[in-house]
PDB file of N, CA and C in Angstrom:
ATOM      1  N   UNK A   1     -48.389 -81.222 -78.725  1.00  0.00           N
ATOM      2  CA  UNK A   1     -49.060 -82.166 -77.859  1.00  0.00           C
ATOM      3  C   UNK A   1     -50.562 -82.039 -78.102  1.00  0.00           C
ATOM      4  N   UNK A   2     -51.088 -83.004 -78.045  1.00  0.00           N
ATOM      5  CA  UNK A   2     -52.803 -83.452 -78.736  1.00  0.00           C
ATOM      6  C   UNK A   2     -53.600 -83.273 -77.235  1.00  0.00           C
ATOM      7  N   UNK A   3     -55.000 -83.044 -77.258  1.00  0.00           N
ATOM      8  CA  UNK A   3     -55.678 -83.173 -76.232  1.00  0.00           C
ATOM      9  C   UNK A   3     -56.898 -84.246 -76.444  1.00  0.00           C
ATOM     10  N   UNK A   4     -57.212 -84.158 -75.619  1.00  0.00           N
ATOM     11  CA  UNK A   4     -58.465 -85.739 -75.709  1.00  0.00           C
ATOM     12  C   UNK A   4     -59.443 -84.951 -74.667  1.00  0.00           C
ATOM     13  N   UNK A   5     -61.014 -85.212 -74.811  1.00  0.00           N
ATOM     14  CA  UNK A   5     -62.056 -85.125 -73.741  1.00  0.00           C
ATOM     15  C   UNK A   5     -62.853 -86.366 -73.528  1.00  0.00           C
ATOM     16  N   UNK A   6     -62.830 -86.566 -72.175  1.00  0.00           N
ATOM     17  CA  UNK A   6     -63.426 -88.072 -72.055  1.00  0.00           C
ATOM     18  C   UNK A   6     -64.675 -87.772 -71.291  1.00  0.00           C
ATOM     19  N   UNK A   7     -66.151 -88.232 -72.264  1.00  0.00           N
ATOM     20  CA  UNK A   7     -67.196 -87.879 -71.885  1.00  0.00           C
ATOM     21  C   UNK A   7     -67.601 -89.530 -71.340  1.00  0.00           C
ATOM     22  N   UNK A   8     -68.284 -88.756 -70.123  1.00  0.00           N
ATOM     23  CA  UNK A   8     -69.436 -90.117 -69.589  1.00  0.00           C
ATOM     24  C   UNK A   8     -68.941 -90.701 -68.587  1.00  0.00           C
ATOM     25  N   UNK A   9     -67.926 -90.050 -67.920  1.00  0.00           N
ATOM     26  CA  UNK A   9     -67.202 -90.812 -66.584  1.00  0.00           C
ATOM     27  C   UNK A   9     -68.428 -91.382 -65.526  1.00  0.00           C
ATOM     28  N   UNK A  10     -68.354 -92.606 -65.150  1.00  0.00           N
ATOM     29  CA  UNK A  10     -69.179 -92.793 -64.195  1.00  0.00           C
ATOM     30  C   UNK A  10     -69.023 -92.447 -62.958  1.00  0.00           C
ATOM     31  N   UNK A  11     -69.640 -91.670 -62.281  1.00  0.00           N
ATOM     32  CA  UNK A  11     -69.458 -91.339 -60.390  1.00  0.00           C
ATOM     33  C   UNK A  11     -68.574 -91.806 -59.948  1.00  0.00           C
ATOM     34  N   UNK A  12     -68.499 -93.438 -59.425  1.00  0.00           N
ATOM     35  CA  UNK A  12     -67.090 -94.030 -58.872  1.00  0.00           C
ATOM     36  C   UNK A  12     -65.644 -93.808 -59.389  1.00  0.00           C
ATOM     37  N   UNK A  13     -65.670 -93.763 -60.703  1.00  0.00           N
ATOM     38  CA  UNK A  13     -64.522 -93.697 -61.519  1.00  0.00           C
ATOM     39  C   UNK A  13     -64.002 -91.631 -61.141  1.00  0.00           C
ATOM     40  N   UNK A  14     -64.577 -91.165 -61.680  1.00  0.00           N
ATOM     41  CA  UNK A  14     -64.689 -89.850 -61.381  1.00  0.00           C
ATOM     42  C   UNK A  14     -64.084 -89.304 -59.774  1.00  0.00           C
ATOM     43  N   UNK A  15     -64.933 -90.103 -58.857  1.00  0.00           N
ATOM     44  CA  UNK A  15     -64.366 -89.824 -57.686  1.00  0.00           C
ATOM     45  C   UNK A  15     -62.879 -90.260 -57.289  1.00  0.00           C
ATOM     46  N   UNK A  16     -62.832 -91.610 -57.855  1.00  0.00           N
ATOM     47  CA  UNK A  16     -61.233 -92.394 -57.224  1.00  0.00           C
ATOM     48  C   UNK A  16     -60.471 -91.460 -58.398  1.00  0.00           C
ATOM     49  N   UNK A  17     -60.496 -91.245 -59.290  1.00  0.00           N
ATOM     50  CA  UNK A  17     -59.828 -90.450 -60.126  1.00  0.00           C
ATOM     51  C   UNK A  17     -59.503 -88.755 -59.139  1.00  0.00           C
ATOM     52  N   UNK A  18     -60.233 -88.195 -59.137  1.00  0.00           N
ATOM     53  CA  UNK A  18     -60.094 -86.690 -57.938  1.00  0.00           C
ATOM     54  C   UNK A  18     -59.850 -86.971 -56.417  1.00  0.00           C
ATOM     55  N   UNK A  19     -60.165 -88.760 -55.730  1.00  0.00           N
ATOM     56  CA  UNK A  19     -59.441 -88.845 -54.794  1.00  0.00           C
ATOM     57  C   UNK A  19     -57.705 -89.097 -55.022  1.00  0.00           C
ATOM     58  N   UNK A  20     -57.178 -89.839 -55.891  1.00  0.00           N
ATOM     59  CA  UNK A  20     -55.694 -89.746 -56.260  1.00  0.00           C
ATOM     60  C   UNK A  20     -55.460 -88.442 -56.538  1.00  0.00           C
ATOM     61  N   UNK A  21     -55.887 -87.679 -57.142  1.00  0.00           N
ATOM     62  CA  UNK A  21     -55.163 -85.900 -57.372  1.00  0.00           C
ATOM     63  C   UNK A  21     -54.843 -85.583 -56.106  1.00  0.00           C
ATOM     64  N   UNK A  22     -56.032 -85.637 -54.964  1.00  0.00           N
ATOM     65  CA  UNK A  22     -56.183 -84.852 -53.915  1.00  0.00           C
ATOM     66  C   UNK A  22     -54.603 -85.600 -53.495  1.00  0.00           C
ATOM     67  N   UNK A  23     -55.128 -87.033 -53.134  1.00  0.00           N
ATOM     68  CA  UNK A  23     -53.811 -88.025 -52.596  1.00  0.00           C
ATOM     69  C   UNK A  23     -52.362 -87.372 -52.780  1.00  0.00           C
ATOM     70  N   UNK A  24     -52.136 -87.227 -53.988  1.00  0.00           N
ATOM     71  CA  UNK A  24     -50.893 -87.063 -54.630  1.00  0.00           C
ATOM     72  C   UNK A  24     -50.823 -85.365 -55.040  1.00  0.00           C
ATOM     73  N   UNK A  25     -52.057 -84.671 -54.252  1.00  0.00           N
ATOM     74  CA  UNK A  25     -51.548 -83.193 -54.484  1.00  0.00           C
ATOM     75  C   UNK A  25     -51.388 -82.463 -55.889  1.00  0.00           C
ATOM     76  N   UNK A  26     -51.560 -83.170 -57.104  1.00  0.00           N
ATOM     77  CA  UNK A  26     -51.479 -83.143 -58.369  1.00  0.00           C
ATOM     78  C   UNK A  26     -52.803 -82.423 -58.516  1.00  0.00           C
ATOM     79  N   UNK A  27     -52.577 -81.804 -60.085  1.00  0.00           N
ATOM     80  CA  UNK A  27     -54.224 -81.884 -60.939  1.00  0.00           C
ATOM     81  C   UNK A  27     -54.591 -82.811 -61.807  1.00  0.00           C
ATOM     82  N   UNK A  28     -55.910 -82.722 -61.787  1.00  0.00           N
ATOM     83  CA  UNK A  28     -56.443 -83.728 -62.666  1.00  0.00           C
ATOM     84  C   UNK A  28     -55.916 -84.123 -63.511  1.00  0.00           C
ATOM     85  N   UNK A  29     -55.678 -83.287 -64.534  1.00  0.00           N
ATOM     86  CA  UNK A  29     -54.902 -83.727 -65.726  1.00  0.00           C
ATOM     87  C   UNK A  29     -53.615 -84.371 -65.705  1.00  0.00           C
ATOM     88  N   UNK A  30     -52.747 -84.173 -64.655  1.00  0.00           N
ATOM     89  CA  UNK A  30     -51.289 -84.949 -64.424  1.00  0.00           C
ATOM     90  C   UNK A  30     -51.951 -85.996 -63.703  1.00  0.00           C
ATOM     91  N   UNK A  31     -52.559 -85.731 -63.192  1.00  0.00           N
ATOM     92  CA  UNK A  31     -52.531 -87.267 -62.728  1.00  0.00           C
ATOM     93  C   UNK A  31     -53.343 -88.336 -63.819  1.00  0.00           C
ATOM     94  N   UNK A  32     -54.325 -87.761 -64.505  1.00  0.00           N
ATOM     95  CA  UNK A  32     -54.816 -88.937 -65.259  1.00  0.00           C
ATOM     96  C   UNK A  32     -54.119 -88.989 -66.317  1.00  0.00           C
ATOM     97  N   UNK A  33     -53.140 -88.053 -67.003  1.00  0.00           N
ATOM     98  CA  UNK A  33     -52.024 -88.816 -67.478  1.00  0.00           C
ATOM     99  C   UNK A  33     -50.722 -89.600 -66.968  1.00  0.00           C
ATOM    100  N   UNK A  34     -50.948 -89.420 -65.453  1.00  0.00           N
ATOM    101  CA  UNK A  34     -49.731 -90.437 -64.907  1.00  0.00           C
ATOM    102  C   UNK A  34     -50.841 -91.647 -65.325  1.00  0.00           C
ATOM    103  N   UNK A  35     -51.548 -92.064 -64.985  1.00  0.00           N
ATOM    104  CA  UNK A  35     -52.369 -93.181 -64.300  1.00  0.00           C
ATOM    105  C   UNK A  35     -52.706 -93.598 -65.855  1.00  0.00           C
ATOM    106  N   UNK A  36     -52.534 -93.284 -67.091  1.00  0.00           N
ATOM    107  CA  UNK A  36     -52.793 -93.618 -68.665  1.00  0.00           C
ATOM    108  C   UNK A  36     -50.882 -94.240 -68.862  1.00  0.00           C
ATOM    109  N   UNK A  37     -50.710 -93.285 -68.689  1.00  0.00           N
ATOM    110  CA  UNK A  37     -49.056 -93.695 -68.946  1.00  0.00           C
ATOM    111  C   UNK A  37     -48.678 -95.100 -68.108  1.00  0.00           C
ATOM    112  N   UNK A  38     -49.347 -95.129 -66.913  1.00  0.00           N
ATOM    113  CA  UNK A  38     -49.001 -96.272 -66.123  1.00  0.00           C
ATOM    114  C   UNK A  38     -49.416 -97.638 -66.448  1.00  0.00           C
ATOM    115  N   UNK A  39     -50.827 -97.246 -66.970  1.00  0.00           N
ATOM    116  CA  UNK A  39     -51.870 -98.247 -67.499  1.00  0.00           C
ATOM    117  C   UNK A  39     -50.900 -98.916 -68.433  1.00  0.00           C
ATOM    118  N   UNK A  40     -50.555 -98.203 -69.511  1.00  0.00           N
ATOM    119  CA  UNK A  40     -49.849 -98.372 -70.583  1.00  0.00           C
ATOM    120  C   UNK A  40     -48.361 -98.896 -70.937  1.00  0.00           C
ATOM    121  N   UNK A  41     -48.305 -99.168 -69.915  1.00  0.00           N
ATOM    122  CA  UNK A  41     -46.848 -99.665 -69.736  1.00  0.00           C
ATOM    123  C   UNK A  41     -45.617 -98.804 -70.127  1.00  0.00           C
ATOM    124  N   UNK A  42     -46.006 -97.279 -70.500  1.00  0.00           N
ATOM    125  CA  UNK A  42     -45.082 -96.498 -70.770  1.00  0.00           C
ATOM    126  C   UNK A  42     -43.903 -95.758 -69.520  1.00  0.00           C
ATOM    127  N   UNK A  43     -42.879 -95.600 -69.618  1.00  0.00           N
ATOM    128  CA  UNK A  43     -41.978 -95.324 -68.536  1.00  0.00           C
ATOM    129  C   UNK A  43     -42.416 -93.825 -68.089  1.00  0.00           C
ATOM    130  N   UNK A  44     -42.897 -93.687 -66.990  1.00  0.00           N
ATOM    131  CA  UNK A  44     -43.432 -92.208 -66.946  1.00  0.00           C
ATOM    132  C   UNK A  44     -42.647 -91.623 -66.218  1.00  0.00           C
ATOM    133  N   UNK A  45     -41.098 -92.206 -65.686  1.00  0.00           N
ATOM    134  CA  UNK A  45     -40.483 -91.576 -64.899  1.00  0.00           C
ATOM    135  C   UNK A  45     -39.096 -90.324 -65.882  1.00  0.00           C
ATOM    136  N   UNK A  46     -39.203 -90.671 -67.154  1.00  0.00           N
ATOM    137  CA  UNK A  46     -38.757 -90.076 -68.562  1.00  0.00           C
ATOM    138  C   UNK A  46     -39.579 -88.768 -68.249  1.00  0.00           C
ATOM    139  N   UNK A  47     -41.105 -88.479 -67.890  1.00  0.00           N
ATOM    140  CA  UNK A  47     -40.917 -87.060 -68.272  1.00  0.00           C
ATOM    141  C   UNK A  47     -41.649 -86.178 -66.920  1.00  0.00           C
ATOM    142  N   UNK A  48     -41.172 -87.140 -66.049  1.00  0.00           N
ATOM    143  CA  UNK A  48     -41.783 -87.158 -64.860  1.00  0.00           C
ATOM    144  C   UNK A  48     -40.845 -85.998 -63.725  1.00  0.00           C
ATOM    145  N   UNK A  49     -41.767 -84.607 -63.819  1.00  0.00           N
ATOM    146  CA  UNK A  49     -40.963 -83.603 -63.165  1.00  0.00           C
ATOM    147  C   UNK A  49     -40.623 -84.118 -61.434  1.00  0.00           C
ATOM    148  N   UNK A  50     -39.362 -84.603 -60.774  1.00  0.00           N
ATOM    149  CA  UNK A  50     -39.533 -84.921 -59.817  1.00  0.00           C
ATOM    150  C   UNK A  50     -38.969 -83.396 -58.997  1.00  0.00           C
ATOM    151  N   UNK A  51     -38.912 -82.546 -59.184  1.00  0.00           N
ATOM    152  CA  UNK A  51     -39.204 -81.080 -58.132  1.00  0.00           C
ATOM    153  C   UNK A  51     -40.318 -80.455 -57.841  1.00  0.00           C
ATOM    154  N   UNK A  52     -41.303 -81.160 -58.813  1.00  0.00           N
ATOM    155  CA  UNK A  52     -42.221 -80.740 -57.890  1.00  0.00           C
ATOM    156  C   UNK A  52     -42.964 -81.662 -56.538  1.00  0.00           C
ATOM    157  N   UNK A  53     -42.192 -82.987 -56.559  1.00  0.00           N
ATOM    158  CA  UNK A  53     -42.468 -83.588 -55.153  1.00  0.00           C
ATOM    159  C   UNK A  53     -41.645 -82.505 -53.592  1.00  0.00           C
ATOM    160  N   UNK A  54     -40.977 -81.636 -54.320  1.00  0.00           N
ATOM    161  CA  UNK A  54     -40.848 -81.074 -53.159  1.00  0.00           C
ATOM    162  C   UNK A  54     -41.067 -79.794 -53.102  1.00  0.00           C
ATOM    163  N   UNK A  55     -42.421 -79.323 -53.716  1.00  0.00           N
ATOM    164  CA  UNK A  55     -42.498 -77.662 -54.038  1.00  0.00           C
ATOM    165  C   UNK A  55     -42.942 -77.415 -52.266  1.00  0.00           C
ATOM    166  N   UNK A  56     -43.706 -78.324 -51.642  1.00  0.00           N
ATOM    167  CA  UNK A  56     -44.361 -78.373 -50.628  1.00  0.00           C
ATOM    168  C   UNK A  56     -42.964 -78.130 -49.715  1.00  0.00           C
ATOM    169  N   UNK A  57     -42.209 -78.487 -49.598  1.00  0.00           N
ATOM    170  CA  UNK A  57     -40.940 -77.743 -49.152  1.00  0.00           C
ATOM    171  C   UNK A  57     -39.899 -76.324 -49.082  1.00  0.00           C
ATOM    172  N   UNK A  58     -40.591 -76.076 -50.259  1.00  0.00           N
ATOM    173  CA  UNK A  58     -40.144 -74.484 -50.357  1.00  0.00           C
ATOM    174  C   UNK A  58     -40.254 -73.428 -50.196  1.00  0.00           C
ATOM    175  N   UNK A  59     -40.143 -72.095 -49.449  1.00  0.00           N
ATOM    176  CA  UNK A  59     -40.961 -71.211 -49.631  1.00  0.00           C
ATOM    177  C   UNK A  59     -42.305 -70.936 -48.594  1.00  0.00           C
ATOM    178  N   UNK A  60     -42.395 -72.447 -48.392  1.00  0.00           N
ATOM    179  CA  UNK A  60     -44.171 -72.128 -47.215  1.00  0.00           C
ATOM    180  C   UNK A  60     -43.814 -72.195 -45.656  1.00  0.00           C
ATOM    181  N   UNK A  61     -44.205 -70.936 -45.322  1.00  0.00           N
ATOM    182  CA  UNK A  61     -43.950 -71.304 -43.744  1.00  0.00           C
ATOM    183  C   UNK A  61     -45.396 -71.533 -43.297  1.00  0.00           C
ATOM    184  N   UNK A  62     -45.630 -71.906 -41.999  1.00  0.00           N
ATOM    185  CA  UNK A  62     -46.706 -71.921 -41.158  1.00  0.00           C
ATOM    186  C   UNK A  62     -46.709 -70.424 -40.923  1.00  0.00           C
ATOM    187  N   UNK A  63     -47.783 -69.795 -39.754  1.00  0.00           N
ATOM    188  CA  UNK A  63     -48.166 -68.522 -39.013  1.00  0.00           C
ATOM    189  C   UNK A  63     -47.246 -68.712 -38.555  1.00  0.00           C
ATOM    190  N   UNK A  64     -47.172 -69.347 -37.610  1.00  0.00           N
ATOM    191  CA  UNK A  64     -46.014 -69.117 -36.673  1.00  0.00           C
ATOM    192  C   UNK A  64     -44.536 -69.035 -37.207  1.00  0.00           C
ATOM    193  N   UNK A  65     -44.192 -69.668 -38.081  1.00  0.00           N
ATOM    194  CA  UNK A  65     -43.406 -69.140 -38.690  1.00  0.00           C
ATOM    195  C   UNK A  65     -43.231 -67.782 -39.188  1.00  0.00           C
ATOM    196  N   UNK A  66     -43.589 -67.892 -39.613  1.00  0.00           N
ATOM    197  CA  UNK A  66     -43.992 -65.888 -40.039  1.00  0.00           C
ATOM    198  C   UNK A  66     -43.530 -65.074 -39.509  1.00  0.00           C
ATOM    199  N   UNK A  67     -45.015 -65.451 -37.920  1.00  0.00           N
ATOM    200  CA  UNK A  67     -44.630 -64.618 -37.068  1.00  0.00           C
ATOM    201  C   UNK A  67     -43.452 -64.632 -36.579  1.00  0.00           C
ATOM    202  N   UNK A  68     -42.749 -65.848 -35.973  1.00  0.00           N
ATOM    203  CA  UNK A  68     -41.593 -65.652 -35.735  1.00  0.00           C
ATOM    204  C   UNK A  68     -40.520 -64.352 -36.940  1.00  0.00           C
ATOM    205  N   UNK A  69     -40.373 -64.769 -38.067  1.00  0.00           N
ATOM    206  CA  UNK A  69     -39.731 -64.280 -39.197  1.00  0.00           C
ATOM    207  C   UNK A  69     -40.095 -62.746 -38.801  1.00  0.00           C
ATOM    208  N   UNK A  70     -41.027 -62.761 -38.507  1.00  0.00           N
ATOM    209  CA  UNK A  70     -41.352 -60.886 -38.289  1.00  0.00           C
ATOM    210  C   UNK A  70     -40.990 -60.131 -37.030  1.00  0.00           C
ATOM    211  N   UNK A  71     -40.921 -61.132 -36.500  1.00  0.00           N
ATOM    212  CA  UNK A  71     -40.323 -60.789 -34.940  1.00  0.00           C
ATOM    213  C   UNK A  71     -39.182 -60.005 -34.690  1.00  0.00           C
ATOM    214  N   UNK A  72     -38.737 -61.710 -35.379  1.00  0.00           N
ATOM    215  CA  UNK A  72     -36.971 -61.085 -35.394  1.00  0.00           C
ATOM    216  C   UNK A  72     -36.241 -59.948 -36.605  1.00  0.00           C
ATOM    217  N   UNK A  73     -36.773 -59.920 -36.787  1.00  0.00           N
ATOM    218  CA  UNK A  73     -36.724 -58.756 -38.128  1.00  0.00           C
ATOM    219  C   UNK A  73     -37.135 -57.654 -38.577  1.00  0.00           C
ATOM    220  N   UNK A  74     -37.894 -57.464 -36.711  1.00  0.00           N
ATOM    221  CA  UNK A  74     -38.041 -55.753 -37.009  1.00  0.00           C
ATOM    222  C   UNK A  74     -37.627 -54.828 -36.788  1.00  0.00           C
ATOM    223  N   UNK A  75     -36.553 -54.801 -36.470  1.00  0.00           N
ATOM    224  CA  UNK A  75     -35.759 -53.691 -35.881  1.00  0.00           C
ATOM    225  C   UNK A  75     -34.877 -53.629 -37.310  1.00  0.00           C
ATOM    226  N   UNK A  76     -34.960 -53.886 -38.299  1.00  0.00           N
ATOM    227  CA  UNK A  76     -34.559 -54.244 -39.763  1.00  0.00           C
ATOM    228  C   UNK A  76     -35.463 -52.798 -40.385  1.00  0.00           C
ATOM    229  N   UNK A  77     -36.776 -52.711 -40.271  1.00  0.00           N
ATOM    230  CA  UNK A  77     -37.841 -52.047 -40.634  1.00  0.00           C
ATOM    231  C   UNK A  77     -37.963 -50.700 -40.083  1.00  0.00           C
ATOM    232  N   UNK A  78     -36.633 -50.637 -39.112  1.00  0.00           N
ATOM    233  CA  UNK A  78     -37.197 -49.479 -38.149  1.00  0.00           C
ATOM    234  C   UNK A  78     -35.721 -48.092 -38.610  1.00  0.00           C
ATOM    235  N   UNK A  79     -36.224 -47.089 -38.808  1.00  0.00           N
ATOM    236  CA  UNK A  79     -34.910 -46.401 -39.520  1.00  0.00           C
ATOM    237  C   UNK A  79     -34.627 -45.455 -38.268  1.00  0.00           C
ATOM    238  N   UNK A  80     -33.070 -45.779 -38.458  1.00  0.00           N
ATOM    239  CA  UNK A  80     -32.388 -45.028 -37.238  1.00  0.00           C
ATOM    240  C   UNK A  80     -31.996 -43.283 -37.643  1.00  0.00           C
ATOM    241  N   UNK A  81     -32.173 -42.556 -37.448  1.00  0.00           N
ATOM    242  CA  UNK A  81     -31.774 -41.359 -37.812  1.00  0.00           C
ATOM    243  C   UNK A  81     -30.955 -41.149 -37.973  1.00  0.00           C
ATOM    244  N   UNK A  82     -29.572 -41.267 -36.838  1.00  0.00           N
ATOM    245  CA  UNK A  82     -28.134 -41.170 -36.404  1.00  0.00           C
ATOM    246  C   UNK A  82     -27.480 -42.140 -37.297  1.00  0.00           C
ATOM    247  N   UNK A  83     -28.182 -42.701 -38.462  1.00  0.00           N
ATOM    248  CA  UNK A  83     -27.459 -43.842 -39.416  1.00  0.00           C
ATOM    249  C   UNK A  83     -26.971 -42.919 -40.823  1.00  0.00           C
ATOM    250  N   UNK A  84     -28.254 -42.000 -40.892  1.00  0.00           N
ATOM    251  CA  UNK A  84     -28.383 -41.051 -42.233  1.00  0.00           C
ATOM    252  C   UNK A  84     -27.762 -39.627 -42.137  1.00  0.00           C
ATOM    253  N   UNK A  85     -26.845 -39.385 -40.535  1.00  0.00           N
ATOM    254  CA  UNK A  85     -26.369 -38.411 -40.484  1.00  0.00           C
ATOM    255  C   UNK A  85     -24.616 -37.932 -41.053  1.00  0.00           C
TER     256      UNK A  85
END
């Protein structure tokens, strides 16, 4: 796979370009190759990872979550003596 550097972006372009990343949670680079591929009439849904639309689903709790998770799970952490006898 080839790389390209695109010098001379103007301010506006630059910004709506890093406001869609932010939008769509992506990096720069995926997204301005979605948005080239799109331009282009090429099918971008061919190499288009759709798990990571739900990484934001996996794995992340809130604090409170947590905390909860730690709550209930400490007596897990706590070693009974009368277990190892």
């Amino acid at each position: 796979m080839t790389s390209i550097t695109i010098h001379g972006l103007n301010d506006p372009l630059d910004r709506l370009i890093r406001e869609k990343a932010h939008q769509d949670k992506t990096s720069l680079n995926k997204t301005i190759k979605k948005l080239l591929s799109e331009a282009l009439g090429l099918n971008a849904s061919e190499t288009y990872n759709y798990k990571e639309d739900f990484l934001d689903l996996c794995g992340i709790w809130g604090v409170g979550e947590g905390n909860e998770f730690i709550a209930n799970t400490k007596e897990f952490s706590e070693v009974n003596e009368e277990d190892w006898k």
